[in-house]
N, C-alpha and C. Protein backbone atom coordinates (compact mmCIF):
# COMPACT_ATOMS: atom_id res chain seq x y z
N UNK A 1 181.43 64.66 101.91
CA UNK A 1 180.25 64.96 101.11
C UNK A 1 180.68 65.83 99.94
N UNK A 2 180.13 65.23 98.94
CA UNK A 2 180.63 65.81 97.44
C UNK A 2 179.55 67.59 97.36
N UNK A 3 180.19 68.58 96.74
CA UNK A 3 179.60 69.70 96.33
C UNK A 3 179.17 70.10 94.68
N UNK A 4 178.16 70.87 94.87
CA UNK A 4 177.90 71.26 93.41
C UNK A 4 179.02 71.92 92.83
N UNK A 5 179.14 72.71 91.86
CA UNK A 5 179.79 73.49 91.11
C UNK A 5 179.81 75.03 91.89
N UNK A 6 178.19 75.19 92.21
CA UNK A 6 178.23 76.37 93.17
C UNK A 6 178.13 76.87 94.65
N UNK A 7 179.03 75.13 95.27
CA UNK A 7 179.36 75.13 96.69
C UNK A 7 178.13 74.48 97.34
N UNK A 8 177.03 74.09 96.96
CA UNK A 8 176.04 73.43 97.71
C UNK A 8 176.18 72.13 97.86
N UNK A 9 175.66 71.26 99.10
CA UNK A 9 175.98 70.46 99.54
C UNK A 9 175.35 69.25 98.98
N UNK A 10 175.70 68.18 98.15
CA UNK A 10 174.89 67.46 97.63
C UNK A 10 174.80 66.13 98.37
N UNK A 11 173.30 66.05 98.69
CA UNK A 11 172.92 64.82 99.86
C UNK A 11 173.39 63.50 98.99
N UNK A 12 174.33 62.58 100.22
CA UNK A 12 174.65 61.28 100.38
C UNK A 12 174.20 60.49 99.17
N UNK A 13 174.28 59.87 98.31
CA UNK A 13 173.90 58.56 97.88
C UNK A 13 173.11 57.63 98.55
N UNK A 14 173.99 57.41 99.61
CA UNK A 14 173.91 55.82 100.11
C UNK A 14 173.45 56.31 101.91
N UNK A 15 172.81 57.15 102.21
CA UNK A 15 172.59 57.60 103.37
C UNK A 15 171.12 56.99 103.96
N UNK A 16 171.39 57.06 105.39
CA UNK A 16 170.15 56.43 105.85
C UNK A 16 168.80 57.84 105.55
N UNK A 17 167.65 56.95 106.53
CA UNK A 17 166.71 57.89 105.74
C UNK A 17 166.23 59.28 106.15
N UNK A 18 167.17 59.36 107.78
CA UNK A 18 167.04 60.83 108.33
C UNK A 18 167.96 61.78 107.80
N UNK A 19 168.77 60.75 107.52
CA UNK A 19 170.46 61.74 107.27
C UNK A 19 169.72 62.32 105.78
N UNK A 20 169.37 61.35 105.11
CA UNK A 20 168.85 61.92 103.64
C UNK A 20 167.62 62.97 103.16
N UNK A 21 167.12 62.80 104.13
CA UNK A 21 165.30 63.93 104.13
C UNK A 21 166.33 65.13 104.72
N UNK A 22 166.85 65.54 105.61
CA UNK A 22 168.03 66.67 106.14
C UNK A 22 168.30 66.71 105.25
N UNK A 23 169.84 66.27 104.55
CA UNK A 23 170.29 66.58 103.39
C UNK A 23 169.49 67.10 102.49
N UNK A 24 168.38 66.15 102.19
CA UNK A 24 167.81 67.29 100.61
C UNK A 24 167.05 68.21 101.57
N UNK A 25 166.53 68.63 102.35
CA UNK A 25 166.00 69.84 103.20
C UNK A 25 167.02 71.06 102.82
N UNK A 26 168.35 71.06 103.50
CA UNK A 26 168.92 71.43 103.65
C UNK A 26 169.89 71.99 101.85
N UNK A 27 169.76 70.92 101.36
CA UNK A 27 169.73 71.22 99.97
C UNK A 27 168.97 72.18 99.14
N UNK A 28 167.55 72.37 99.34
CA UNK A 28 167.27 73.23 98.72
C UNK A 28 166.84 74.66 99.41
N UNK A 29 167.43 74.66 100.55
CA UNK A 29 167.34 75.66 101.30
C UNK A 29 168.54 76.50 100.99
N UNK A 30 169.54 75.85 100.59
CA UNK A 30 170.65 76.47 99.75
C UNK A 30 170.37 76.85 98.48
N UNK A 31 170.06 76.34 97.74
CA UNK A 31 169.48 76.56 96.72
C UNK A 31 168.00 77.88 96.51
N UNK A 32 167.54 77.99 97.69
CA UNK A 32 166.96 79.26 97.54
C UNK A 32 168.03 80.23 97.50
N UNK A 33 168.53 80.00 98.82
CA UNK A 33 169.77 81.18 98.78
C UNK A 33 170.51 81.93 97.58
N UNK A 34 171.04 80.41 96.94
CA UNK A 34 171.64 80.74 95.73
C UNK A 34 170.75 81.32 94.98
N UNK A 35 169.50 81.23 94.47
CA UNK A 35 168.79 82.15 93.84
C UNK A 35 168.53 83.64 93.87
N UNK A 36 168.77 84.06 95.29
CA UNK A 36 168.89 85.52 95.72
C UNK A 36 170.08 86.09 95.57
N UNK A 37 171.52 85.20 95.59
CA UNK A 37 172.84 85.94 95.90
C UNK A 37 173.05 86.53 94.32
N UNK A 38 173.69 88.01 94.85
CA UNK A 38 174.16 88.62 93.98
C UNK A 38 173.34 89.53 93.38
N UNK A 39 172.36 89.78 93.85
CA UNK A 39 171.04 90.50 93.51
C UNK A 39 170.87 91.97 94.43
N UNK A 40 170.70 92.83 94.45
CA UNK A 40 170.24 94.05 95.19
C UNK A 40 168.89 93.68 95.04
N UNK A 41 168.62 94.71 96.42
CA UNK A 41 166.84 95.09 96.72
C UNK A 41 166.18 95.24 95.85
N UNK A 42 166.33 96.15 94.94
CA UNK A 42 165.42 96.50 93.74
C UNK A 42 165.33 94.92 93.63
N UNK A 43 165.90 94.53 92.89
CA UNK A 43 165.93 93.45 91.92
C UNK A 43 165.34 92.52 92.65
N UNK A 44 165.84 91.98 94.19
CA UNK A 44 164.56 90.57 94.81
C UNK A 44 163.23 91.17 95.50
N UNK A 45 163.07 92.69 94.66
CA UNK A 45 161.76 93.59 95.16
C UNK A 45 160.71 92.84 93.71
N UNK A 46 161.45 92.74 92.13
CA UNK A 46 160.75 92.65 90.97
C UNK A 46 159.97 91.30 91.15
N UNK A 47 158.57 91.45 90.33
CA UNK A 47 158.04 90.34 89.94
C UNK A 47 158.09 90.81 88.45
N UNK A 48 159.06 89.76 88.01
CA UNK A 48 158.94 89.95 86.24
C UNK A 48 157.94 88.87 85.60
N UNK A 49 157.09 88.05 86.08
CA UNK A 49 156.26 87.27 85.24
C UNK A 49 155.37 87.40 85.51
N UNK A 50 154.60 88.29 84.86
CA UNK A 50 153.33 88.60 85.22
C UNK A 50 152.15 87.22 84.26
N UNK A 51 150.70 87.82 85.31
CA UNK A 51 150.70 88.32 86.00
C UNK A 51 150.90 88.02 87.49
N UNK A 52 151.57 87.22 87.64
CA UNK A 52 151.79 87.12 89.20
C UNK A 52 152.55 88.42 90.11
N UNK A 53 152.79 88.33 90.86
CA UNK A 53 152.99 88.99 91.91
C UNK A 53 154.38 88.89 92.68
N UNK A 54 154.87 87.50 92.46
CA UNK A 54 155.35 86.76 93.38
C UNK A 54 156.76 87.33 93.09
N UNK A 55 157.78 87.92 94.18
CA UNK A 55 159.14 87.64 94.48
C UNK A 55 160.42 86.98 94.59
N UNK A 56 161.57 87.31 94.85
CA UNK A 56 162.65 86.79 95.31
C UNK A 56 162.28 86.88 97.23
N UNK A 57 162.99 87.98 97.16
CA UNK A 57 162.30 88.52 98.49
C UNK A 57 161.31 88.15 99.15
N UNK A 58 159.67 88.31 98.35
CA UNK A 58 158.69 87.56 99.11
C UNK A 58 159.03 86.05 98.84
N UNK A 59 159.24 85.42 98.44
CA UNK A 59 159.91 83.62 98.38
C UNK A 59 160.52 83.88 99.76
N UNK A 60 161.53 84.03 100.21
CA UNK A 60 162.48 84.07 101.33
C UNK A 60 161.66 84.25 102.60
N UNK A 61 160.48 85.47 102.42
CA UNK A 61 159.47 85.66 103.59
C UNK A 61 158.45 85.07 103.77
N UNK A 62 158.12 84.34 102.51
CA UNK A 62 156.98 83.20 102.96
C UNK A 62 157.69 81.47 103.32
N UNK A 63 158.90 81.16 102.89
CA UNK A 63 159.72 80.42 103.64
C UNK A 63 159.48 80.50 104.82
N UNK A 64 159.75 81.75 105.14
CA UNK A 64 160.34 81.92 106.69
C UNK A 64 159.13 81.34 107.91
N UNK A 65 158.40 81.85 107.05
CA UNK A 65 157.08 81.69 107.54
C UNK A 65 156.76 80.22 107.90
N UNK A 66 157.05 79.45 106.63
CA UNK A 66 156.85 78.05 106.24
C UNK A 66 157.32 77.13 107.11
N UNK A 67 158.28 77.46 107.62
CA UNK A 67 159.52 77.34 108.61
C UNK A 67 159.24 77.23 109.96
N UNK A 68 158.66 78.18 110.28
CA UNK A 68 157.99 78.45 111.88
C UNK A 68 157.07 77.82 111.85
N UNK A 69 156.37 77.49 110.91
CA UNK A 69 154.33 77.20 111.07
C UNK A 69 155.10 75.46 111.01
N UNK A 70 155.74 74.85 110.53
CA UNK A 70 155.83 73.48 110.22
C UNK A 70 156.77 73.25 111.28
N UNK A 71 157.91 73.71 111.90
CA UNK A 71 158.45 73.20 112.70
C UNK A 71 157.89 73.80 114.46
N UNK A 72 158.16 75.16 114.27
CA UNK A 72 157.78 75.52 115.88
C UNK A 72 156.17 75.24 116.29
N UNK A 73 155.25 75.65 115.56
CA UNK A 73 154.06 76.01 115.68
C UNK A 73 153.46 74.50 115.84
N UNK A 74 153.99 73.62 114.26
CA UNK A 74 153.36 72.25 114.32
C UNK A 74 153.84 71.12 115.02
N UNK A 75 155.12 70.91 114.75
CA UNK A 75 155.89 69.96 115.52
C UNK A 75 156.71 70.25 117.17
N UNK A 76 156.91 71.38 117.08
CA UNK A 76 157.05 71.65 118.84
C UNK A 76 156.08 72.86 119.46
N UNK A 77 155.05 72.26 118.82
CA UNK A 77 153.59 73.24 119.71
C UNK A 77 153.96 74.59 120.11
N UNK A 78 154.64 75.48 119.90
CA UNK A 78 154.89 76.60 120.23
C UNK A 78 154.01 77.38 119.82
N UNK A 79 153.66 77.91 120.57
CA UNK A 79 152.37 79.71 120.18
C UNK A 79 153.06 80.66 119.63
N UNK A 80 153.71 80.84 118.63
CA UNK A 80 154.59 81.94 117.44
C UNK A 80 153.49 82.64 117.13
N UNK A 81 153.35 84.25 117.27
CA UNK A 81 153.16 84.95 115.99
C UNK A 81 153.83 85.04 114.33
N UNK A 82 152.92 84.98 114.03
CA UNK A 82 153.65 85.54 112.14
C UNK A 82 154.96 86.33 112.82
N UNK A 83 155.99 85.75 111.43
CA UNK A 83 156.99 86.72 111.17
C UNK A 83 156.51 88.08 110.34
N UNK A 84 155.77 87.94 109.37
CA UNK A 84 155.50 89.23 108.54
C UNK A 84 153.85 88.50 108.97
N UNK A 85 153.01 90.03 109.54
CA UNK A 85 151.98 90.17 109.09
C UNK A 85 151.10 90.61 108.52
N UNK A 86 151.94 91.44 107.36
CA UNK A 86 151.36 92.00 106.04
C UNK A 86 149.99 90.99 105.41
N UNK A 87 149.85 91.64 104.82
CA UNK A 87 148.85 90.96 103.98
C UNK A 87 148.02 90.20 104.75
N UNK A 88 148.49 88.07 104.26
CA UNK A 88 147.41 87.16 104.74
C UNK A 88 148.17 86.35 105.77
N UNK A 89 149.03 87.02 106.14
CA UNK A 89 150.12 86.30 107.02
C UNK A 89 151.30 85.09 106.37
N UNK A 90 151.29 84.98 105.39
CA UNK A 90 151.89 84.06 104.27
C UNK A 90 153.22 84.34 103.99
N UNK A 91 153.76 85.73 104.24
CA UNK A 91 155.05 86.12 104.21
C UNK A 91 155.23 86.87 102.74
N UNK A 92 154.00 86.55 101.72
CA UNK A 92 154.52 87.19 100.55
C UNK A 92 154.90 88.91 100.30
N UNK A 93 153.94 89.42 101.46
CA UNK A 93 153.36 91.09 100.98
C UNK A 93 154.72 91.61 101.44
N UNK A 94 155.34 92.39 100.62
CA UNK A 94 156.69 92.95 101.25
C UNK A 94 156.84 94.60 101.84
N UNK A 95 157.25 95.18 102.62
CA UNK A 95 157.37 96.39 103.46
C UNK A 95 158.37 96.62 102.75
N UNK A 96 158.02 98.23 101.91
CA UNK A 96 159.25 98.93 101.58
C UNK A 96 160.43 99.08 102.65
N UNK A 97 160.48 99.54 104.27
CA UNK A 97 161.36 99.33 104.78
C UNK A 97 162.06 98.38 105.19
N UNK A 98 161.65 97.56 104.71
CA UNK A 98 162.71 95.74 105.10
C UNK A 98 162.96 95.58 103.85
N UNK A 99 164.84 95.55 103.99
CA UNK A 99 165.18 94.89 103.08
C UNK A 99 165.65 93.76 102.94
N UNK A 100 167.23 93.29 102.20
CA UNK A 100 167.06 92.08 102.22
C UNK A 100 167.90 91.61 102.97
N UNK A 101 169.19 92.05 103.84
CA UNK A 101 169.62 91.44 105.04
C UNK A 101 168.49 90.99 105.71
N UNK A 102 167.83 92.08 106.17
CA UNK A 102 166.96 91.71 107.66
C UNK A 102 165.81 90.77 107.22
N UNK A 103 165.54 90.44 106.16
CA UNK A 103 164.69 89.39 105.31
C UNK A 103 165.73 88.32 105.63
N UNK A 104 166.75 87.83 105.34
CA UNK A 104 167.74 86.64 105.18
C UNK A 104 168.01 86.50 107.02
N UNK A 105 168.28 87.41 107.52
CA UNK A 105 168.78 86.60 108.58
C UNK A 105 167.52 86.05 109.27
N UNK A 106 166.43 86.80 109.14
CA UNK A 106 165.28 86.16 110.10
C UNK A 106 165.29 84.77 109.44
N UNK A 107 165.10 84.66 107.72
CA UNK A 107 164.91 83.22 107.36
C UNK A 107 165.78 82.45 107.54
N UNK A 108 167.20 82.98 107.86
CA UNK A 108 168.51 82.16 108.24
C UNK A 108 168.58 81.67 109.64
N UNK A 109 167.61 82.63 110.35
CA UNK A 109 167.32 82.43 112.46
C UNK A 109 166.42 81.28 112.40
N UNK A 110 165.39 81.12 111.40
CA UNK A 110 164.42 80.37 111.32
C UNK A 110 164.77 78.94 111.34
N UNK A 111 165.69 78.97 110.23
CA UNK A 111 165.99 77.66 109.59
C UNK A 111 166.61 77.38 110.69
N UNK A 112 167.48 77.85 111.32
CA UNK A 112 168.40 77.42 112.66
C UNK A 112 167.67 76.69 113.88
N UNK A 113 166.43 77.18 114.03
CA UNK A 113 165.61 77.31 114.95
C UNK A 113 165.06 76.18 114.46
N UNK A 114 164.82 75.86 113.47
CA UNK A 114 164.21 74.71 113.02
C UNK A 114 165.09 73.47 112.80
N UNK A 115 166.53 73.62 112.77
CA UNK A 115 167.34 72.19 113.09
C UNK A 115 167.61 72.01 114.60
N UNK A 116 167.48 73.25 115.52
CA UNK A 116 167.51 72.96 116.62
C UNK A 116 166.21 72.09 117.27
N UNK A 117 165.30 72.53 116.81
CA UNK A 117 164.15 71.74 117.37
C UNK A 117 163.69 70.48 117.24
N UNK A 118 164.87 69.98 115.87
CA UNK A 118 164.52 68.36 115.32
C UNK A 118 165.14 67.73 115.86
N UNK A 119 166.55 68.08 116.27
CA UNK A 119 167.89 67.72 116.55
C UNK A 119 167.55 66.67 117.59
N UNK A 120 167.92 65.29 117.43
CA UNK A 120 167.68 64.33 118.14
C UNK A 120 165.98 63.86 118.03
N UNK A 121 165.04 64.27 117.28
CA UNK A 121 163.92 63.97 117.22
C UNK A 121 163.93 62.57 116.35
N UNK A 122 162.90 61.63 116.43
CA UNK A 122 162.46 60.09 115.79
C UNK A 122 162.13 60.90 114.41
N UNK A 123 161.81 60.36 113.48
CA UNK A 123 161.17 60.33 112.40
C UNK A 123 160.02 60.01 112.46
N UNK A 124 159.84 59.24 113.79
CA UNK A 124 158.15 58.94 114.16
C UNK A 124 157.38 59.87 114.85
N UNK A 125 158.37 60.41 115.69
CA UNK A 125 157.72 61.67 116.72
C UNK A 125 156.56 62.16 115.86
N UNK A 126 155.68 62.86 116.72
CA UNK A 126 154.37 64.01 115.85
C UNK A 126 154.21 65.02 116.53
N UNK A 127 154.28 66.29 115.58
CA UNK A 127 153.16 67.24 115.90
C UNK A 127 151.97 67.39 115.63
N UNK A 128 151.03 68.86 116.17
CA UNK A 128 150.13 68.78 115.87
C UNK A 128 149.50 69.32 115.45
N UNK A 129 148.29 69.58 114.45
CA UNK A 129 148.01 70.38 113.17
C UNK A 129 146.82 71.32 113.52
N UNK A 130 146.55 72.11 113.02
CA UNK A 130 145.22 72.97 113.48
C UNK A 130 144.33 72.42 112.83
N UNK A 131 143.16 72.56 113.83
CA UNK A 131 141.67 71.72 112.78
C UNK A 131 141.66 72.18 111.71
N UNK A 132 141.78 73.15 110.89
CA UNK A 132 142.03 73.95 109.70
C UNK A 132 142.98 73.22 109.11
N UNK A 133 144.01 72.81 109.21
CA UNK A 133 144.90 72.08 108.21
C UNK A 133 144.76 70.88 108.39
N UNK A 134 144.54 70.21 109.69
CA UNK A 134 144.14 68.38 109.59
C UNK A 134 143.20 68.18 108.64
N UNK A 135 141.83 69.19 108.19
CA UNK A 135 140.99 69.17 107.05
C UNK A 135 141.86 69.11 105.91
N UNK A 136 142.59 69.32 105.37
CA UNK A 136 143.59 68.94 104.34
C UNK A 136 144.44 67.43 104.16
N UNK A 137 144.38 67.16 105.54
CA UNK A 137 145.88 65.83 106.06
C UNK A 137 144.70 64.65 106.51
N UNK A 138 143.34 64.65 107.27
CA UNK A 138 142.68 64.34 107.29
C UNK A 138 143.36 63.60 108.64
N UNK A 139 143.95 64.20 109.29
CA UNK A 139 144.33 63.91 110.71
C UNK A 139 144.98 65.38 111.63
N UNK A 140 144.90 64.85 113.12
CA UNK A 140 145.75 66.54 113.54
C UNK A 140 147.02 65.74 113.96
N UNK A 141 147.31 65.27 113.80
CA UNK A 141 148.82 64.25 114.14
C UNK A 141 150.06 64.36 112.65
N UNK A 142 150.87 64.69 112.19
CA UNK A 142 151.81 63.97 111.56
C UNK A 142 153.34 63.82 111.68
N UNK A 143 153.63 62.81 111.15
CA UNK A 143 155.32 62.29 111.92
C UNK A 143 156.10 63.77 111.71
N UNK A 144 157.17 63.86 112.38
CA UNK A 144 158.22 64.69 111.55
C UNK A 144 158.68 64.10 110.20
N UNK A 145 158.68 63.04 109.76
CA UNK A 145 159.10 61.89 108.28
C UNK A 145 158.35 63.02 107.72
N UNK A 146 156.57 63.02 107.83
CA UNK A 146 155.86 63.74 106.80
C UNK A 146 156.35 65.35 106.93
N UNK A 147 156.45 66.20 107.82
CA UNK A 147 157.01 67.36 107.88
C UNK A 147 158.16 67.41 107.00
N UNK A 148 159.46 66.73 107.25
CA UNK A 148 160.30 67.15 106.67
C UNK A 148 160.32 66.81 104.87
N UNK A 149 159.20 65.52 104.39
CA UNK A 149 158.88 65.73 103.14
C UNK A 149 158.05 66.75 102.52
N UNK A 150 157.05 66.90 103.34
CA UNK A 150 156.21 67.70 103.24
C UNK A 150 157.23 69.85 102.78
N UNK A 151 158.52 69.43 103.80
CA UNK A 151 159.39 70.95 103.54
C UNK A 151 159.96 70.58 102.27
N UNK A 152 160.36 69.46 102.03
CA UNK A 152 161.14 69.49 100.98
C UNK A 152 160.30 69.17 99.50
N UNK A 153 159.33 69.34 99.64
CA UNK A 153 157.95 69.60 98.33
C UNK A 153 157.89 71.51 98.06
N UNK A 154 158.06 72.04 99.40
CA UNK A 154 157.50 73.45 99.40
C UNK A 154 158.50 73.90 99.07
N UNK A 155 159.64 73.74 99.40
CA UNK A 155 161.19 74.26 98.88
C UNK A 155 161.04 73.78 97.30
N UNK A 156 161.05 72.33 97.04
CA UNK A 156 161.53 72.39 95.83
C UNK A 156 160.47 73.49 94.78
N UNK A 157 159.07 73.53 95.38
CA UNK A 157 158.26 73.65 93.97
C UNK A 157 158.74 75.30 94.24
N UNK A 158 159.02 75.96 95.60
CA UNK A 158 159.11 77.72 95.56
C UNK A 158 160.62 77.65 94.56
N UNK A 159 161.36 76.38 94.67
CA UNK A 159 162.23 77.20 93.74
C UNK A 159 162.93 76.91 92.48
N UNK A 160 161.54 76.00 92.33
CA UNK A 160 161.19 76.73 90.40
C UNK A 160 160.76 77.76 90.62
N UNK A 161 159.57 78.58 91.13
CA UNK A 161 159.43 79.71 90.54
C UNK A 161 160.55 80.65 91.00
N UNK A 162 161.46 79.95 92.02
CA UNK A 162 162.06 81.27 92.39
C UNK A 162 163.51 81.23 91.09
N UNK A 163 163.37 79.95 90.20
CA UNK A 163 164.70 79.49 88.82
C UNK A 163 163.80 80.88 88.10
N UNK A 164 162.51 81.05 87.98
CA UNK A 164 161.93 81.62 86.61
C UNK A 164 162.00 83.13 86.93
N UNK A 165 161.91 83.68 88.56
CA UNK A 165 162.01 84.35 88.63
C UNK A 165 163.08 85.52 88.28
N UNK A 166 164.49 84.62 88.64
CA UNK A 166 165.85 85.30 88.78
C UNK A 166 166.02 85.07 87.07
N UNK A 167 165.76 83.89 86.57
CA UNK A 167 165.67 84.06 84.82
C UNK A 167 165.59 85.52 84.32
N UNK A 168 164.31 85.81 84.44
CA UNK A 168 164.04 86.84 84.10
C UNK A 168 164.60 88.05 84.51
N UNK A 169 165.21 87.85 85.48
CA UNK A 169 165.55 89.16 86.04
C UNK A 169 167.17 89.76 85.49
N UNK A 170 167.62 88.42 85.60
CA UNK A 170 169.03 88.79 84.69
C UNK A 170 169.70 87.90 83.91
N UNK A 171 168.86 87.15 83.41
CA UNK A 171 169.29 85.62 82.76
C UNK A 171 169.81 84.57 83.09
N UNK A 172 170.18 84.17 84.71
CA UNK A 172 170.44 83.55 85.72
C UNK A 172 169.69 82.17 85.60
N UNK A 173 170.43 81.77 85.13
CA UNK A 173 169.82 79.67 85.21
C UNK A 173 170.39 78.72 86.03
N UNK A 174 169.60 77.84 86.20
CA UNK A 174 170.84 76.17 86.73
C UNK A 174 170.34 76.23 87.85
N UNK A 175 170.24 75.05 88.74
CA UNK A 175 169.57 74.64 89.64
C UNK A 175 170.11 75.17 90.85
């Protein structure tokens, strides 16, 4: 498997269609990463585009979040509490005493936790959704196929803002 310029793993060409939804999963889950490395606390503490709000840091904790609620919670029915329950439970609101190790490895335990739980799963398999979000999907059933597109929509769009974020923060570009 061929790599970017900055060591990330670039999904298959010619790959079937599980190997390929993984790959780009897994693709831009690196690609958050890379958006944080090289940064101190202060810095994945800033929101420089106002007026939003939004983080490096909180990006990584509402992932994490994203992570548990779509794989443990939805697709292997597990009863999880929130990782952060600041705020609206969303992962954005950040605790001056957490920094950003203990931010990365939970989202790094997560993600783990979440290839363990697919690992050998159909693309057809389903979990199942809370009446609250099937009102959105307009079912409480969906495949893991839709989950893992469904992750790789929320990854890609968190990280544009998380490209505009680090922009600003120290002139840091490129995908």
């Amino acid at each position: 498997m061929d790599t970017t310029p900055d060591d990330r793993h670039v999904p298959p060409p010619h790959a079937g269609e599980r190997e390929n939804l993984v790959s780009w999963l897994d693709f831009h889950r690196a690609t958050l990463e890379l958006k944080c490395a090289g940064l101190d606390d202060r810095q994945l503490r800033l929101a420089p585009v106002a007026p939003s709000s939004m983080t490096l840091l909180g990006l990584v904790q509402h992932l994490t979040e994203v992570e548990r609620n779509w794989f443990r919670r939805v697709f292997a029915g597990q009863d999880v509490p929130p990782v952060y329950a600041e705020g609206s439970g969303d992962g954005f609101a950040l605790a001056p005493d957490r920094g950003v190790d203990e931010v990365l490895e939970r989202w790094r335990a997560e993600v783990a936790r979440s290839r363990e739980l697919i690992a050998g799963s159909a693309l057809e398999e389903s979990g199942t959704l809370s009446e609250a979000e099937a009102g959105y999907v307009g079912d409480r059933r969906v495949s893991l196929r839709w989950i893992l597109v469904h992750m790789i929509e929320e990854y890609a769009r968190h990280n544009g803002h998380a490209d505009l974020i680090r922009e600003c923060i120290d002139g840091t570009t490129g995908a």
